[in-house]
PDB file of N, CA and C in Angstrom:
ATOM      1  N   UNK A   1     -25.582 -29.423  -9.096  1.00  0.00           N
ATOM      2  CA  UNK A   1     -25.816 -29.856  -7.734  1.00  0.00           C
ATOM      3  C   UNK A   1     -24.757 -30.879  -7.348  1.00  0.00           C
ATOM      4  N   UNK A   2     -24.218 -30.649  -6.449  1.00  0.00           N
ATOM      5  CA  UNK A   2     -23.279 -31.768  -5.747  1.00  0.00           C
ATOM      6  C   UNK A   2     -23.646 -32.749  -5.135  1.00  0.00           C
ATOM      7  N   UNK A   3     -23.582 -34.082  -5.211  1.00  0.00           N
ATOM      8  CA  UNK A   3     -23.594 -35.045  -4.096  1.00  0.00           C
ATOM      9  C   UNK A   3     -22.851 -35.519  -3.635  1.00  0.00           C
ATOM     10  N   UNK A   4     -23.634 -35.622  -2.230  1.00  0.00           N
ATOM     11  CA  UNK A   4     -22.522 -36.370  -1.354  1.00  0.00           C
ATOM     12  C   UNK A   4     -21.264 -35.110  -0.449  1.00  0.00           C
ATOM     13  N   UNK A   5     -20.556 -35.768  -0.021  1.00  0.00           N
ATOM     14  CA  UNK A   5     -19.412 -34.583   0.320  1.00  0.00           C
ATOM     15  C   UNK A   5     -18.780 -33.953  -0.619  1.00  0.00           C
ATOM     16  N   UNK A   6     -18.481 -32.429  -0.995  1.00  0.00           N
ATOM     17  CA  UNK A   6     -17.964 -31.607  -1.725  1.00  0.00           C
ATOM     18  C   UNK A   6     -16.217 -32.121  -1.943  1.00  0.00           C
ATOM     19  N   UNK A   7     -15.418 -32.169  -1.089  1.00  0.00           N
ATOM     20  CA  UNK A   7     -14.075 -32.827  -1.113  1.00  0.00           C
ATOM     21  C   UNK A   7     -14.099 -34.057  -1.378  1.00  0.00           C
ATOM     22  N   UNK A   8     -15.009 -35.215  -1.836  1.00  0.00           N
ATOM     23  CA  UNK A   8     -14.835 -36.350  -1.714  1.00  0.00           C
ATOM     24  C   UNK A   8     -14.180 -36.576  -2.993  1.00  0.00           C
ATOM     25  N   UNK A   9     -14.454 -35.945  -3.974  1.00  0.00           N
ATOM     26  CA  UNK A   9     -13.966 -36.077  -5.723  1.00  0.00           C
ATOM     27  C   UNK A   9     -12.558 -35.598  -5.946  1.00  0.00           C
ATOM     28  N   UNK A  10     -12.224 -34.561  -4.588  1.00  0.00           N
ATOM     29  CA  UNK A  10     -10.610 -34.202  -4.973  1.00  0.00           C
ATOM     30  C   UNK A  10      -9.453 -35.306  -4.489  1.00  0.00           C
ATOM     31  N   UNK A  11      -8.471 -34.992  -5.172  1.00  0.00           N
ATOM     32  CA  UNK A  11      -7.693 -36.250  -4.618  1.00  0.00           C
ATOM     33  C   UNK A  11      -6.777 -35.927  -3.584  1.00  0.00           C
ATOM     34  N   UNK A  12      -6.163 -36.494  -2.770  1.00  0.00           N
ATOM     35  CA  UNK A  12      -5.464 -36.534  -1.590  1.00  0.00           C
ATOM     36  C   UNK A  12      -4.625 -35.232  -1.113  1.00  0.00           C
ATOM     37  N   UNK A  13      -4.273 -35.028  -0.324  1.00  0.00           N
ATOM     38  CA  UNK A  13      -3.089 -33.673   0.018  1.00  0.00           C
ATOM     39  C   UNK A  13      -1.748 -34.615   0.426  1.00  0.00           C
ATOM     40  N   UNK A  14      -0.762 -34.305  -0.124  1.00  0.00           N
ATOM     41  CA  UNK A  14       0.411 -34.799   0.756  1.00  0.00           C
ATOM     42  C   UNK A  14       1.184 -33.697   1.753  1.00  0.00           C
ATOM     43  N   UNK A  15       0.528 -33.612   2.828  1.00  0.00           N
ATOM     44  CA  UNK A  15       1.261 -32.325   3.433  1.00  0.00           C
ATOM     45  C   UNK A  15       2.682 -32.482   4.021  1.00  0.00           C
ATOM     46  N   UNK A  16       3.187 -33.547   3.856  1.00  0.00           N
ATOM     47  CA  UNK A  16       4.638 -33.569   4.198  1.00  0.00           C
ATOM     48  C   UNK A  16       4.969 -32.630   2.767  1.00  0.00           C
ATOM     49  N   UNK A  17       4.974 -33.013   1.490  1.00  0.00           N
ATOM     50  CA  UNK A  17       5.431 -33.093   0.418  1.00  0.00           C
ATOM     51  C   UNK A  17       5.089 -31.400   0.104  1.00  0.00           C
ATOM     52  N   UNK A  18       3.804 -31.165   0.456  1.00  0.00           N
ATOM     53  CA  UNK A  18       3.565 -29.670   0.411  1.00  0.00           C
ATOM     54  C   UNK A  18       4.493 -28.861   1.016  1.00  0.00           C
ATOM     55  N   UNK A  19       4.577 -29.368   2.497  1.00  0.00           N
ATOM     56  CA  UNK A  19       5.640 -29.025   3.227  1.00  0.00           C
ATOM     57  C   UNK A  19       7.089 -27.933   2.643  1.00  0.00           C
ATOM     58  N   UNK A  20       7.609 -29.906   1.958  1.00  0.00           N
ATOM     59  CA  UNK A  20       8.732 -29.446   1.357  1.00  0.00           C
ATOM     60  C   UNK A  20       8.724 -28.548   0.096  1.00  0.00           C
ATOM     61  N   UNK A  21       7.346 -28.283  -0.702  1.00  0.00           N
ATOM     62  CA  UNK A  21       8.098 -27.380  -1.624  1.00  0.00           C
ATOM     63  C   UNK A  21       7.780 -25.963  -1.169  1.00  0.00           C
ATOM     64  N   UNK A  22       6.627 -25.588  -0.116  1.00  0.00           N
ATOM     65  CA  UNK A  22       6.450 -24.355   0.365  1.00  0.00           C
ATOM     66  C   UNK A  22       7.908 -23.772   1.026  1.00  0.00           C
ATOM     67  N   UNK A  23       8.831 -24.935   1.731  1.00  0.00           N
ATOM     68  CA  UNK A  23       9.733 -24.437   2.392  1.00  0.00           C
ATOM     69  C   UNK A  23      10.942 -23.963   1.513  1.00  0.00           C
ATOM     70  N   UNK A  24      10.866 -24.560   0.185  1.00  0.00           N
ATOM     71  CA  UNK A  24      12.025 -24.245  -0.962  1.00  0.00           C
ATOM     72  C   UNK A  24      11.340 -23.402  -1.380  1.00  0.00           C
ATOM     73  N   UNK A  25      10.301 -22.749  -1.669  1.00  0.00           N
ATOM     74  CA  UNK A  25      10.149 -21.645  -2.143  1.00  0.00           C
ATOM     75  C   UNK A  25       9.970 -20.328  -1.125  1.00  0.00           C
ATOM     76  N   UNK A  26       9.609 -20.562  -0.038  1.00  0.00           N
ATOM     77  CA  UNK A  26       9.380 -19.672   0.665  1.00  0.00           C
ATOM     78  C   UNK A  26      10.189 -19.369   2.145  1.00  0.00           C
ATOM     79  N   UNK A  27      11.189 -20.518   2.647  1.00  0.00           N
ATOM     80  CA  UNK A  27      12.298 -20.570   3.254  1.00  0.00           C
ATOM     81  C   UNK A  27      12.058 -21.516   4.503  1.00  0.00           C
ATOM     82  N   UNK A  28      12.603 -21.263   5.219  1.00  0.00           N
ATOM     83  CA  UNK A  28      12.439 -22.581   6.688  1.00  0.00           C
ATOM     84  C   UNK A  28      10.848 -22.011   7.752  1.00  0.00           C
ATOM     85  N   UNK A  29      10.999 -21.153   7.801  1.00  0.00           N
ATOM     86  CA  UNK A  29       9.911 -20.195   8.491  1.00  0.00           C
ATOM     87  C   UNK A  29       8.516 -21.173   7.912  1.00  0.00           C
ATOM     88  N   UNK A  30       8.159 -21.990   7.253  1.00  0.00           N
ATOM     89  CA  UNK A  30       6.940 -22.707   7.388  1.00  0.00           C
ATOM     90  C   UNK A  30       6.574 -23.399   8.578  1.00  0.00           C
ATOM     91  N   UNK A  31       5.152 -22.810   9.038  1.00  0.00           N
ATOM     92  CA  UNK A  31       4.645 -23.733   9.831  1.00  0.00           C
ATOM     93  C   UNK A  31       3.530 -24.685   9.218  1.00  0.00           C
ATOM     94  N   UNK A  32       2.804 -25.640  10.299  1.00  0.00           N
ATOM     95  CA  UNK A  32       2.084 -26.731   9.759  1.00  0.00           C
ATOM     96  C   UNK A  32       0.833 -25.724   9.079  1.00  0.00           C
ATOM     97  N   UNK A  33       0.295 -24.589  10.344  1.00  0.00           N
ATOM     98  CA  UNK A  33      -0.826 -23.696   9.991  1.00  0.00           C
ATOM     99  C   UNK A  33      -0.608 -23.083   8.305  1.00  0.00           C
ATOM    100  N   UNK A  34       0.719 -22.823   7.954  1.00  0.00           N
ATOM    101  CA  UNK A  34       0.953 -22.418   6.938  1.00  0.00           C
ATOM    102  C   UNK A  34       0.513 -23.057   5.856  1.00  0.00           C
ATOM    103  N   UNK A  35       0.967 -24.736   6.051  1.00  0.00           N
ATOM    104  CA  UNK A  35       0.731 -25.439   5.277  1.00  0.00           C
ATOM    105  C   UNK A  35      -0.596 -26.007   5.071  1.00  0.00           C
ATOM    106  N   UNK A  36      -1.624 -25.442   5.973  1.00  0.00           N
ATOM    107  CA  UNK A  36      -2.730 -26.229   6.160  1.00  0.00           C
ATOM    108  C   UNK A  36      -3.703 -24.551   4.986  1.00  0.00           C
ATOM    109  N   UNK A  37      -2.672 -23.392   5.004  1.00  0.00           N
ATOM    110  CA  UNK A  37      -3.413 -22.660   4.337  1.00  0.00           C
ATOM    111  C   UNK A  37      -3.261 -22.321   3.047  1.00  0.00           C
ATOM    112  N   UNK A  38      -1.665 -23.169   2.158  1.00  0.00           N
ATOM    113  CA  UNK A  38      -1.423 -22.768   1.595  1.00  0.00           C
ATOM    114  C   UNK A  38      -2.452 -24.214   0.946  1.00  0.00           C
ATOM    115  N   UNK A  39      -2.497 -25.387   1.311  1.00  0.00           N
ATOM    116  CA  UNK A  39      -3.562 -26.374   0.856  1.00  0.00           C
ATOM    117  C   UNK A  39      -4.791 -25.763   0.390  1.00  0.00           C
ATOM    118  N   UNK A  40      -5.365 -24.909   1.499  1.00  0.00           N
ATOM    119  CA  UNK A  40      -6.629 -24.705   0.828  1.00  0.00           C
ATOM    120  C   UNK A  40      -6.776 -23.555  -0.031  1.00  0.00           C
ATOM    121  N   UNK A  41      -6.374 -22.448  -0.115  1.00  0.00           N
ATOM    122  CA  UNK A  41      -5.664 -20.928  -0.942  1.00  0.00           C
ATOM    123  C   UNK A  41      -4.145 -21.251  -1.303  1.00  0.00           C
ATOM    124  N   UNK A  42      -4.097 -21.528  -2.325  1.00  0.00           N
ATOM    125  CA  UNK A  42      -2.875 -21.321  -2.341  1.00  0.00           C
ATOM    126  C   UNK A  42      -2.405 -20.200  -3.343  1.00  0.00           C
ATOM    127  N   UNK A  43      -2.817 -19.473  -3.877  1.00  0.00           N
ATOM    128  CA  UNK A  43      -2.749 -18.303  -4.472  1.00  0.00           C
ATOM    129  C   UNK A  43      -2.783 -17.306  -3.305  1.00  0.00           C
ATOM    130  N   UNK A  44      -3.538 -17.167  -2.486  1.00  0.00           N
ATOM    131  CA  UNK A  44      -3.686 -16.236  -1.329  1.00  0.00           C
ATOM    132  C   UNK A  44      -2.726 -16.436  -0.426  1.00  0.00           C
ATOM    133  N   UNK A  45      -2.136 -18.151  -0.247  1.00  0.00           N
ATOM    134  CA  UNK A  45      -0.833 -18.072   0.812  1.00  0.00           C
ATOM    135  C   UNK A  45       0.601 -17.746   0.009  1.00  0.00           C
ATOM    136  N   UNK A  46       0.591 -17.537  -1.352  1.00  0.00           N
ATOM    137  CA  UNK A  46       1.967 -17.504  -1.580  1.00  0.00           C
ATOM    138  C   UNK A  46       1.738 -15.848  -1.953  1.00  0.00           C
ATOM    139  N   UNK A  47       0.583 -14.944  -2.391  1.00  0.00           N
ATOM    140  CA  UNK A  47       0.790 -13.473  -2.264  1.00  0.00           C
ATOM    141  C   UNK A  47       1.100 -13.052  -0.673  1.00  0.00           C
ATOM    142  N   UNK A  48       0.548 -13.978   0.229  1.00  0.00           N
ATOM    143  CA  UNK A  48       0.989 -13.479   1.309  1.00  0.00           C
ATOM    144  C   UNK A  48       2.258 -13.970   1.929  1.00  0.00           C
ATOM    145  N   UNK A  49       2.818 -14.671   1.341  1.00  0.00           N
ATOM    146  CA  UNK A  49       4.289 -15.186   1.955  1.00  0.00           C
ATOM    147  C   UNK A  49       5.326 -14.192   1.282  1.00  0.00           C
ATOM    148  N   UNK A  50       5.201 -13.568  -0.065  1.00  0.00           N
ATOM    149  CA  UNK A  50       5.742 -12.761  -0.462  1.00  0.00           C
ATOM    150  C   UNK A  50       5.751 -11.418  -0.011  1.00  0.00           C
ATOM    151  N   UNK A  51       4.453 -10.939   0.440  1.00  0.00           N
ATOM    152  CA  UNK A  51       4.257  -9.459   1.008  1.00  0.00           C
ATOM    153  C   UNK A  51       5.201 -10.124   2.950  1.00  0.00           C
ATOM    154  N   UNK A  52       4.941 -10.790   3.371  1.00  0.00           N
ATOM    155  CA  UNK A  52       5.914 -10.972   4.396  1.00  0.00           C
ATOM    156  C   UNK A  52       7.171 -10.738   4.492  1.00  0.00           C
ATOM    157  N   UNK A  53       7.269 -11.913   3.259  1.00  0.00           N
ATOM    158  CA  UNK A  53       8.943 -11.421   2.603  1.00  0.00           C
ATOM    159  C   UNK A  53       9.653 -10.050   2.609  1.00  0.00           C
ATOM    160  N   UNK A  54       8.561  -9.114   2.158  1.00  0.00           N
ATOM    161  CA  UNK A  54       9.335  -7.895   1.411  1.00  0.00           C
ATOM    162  C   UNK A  54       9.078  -7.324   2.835  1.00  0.00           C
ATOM    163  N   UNK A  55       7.910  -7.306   3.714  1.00  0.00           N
ATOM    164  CA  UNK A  55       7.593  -6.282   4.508  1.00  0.00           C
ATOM    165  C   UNK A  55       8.546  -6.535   6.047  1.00  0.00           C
ATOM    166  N   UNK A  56       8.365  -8.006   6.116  1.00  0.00           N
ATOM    167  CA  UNK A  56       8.675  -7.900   7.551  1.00  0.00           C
ATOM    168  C   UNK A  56       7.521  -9.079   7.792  1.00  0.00           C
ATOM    169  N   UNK A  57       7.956  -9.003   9.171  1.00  0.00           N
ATOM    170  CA  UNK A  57       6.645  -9.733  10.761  1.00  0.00           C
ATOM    171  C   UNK A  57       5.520  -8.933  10.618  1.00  0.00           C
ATOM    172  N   UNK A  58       4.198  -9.315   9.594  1.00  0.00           N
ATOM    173  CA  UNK A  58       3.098  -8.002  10.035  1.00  0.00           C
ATOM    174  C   UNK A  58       2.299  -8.579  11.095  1.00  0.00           C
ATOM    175  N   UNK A  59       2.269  -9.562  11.679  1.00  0.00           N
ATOM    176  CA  UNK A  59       1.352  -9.847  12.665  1.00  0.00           C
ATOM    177  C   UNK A  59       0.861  -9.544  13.945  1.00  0.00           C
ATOM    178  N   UNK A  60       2.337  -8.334  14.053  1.00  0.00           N
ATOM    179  CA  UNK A  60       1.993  -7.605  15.298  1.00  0.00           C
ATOM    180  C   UNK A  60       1.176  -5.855  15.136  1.00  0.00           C
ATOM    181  N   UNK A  61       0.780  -6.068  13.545  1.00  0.00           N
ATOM    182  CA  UNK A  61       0.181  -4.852  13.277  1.00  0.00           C
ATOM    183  C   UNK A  61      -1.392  -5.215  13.532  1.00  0.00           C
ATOM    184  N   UNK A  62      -1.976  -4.035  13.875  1.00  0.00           N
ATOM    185  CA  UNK A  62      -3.435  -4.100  13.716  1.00  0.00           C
ATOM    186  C   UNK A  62      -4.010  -4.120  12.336  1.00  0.00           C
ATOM    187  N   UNK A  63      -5.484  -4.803  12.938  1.00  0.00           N
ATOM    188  CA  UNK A  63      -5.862  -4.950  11.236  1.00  0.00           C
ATOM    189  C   UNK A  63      -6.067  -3.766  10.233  1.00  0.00           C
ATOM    190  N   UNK A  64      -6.552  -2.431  10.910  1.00  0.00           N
ATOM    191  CA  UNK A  64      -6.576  -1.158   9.843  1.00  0.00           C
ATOM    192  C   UNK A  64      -5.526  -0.759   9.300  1.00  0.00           C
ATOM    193  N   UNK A  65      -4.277  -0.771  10.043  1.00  0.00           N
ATOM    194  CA  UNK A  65      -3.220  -0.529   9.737  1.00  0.00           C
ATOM    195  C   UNK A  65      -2.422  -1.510   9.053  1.00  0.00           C
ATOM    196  N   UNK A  66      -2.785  -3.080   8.845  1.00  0.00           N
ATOM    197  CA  UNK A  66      -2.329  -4.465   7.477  1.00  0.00           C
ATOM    198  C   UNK A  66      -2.798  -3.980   6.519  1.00  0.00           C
ATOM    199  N   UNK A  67      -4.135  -3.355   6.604  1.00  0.00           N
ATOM    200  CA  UNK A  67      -4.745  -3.620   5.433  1.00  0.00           C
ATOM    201  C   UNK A  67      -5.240  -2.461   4.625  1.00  0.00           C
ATOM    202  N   UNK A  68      -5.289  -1.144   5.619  1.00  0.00           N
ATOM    203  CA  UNK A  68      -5.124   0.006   4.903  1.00  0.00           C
ATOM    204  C   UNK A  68      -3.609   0.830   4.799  1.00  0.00           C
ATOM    205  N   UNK A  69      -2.740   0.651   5.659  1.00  0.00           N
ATOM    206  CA  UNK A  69      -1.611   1.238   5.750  1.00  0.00           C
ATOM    207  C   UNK A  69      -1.725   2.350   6.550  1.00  0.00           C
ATOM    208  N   UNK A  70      -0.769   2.988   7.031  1.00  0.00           N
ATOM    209  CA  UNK A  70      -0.737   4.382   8.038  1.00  0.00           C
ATOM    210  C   UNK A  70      -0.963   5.591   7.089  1.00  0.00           C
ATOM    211  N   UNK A  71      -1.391   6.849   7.449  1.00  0.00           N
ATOM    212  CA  UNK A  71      -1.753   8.326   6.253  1.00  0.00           C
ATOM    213  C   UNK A  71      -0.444   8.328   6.478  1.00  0.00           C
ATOM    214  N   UNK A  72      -0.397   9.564   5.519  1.00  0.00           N
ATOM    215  CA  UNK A  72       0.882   9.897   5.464  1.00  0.00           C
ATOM    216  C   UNK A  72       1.703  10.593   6.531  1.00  0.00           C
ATOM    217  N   UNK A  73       3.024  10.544   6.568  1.00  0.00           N
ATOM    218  CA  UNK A  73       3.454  11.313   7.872  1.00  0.00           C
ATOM    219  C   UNK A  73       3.182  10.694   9.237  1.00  0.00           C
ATOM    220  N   UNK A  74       2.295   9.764   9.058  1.00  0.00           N
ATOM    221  CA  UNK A  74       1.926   8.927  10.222  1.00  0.00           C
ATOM    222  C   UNK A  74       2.879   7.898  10.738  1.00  0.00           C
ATOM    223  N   UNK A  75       3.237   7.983  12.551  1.00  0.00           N
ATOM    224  CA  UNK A  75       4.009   6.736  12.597  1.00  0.00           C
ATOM    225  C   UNK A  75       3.307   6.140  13.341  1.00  0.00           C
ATOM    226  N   UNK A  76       4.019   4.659  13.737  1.00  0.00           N
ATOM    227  CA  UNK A  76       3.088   3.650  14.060  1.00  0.00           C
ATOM    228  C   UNK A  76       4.116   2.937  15.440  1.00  0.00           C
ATOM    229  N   UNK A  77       4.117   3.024  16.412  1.00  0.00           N
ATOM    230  CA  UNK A  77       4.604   1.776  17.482  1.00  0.00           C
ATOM    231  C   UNK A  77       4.222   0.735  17.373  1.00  0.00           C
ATOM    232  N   UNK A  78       5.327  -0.217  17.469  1.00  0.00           N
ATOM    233  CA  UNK A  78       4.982  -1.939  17.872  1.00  0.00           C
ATOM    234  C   UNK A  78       5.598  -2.377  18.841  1.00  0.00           C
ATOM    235  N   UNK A  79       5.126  -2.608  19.522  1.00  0.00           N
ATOM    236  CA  UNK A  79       5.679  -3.814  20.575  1.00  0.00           C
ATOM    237  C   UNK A  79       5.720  -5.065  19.867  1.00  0.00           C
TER     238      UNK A  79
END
């Protein structure tokens, strides 16, 4: 059982400092949102900074098509 606030026992974030090593590993393209997600997942923000990497901008894809991919033979428009 926990008491009290759940975060109160962890120790501090330095998000400048996070900042800087997300941006050496992952390039200038960090934003603050980035950094505010790679704080709390950070296993989940650096598989996804890498699938960015390799893929491209996916944010202008829909979600069936992020997360299942197109069938085969299938193409896809983006604006």
């Amino acid at each position: 059982m926990i008491e009290g606030r759940p975060g109160a026992s962890l120790p501090p974030v330095d998000f400048g400092s996070l900042k800087a090593e997300l941006v050496e590993k992952h390039g200038d393209t960090i934003r603050d949102t980035d950094v505010m997600s790679a704080a709390l997942y950070p296993k989940v923000f650096d598989e996804y900074a890498e699938f960015k990497a390799k893929y491209g901008p996916v944010d202008k894809l829909d979600t069936p098509t992020f997360l299942v991919g197109p069938g085969i033979e299938e193409e896809i428009n983006v604006s």
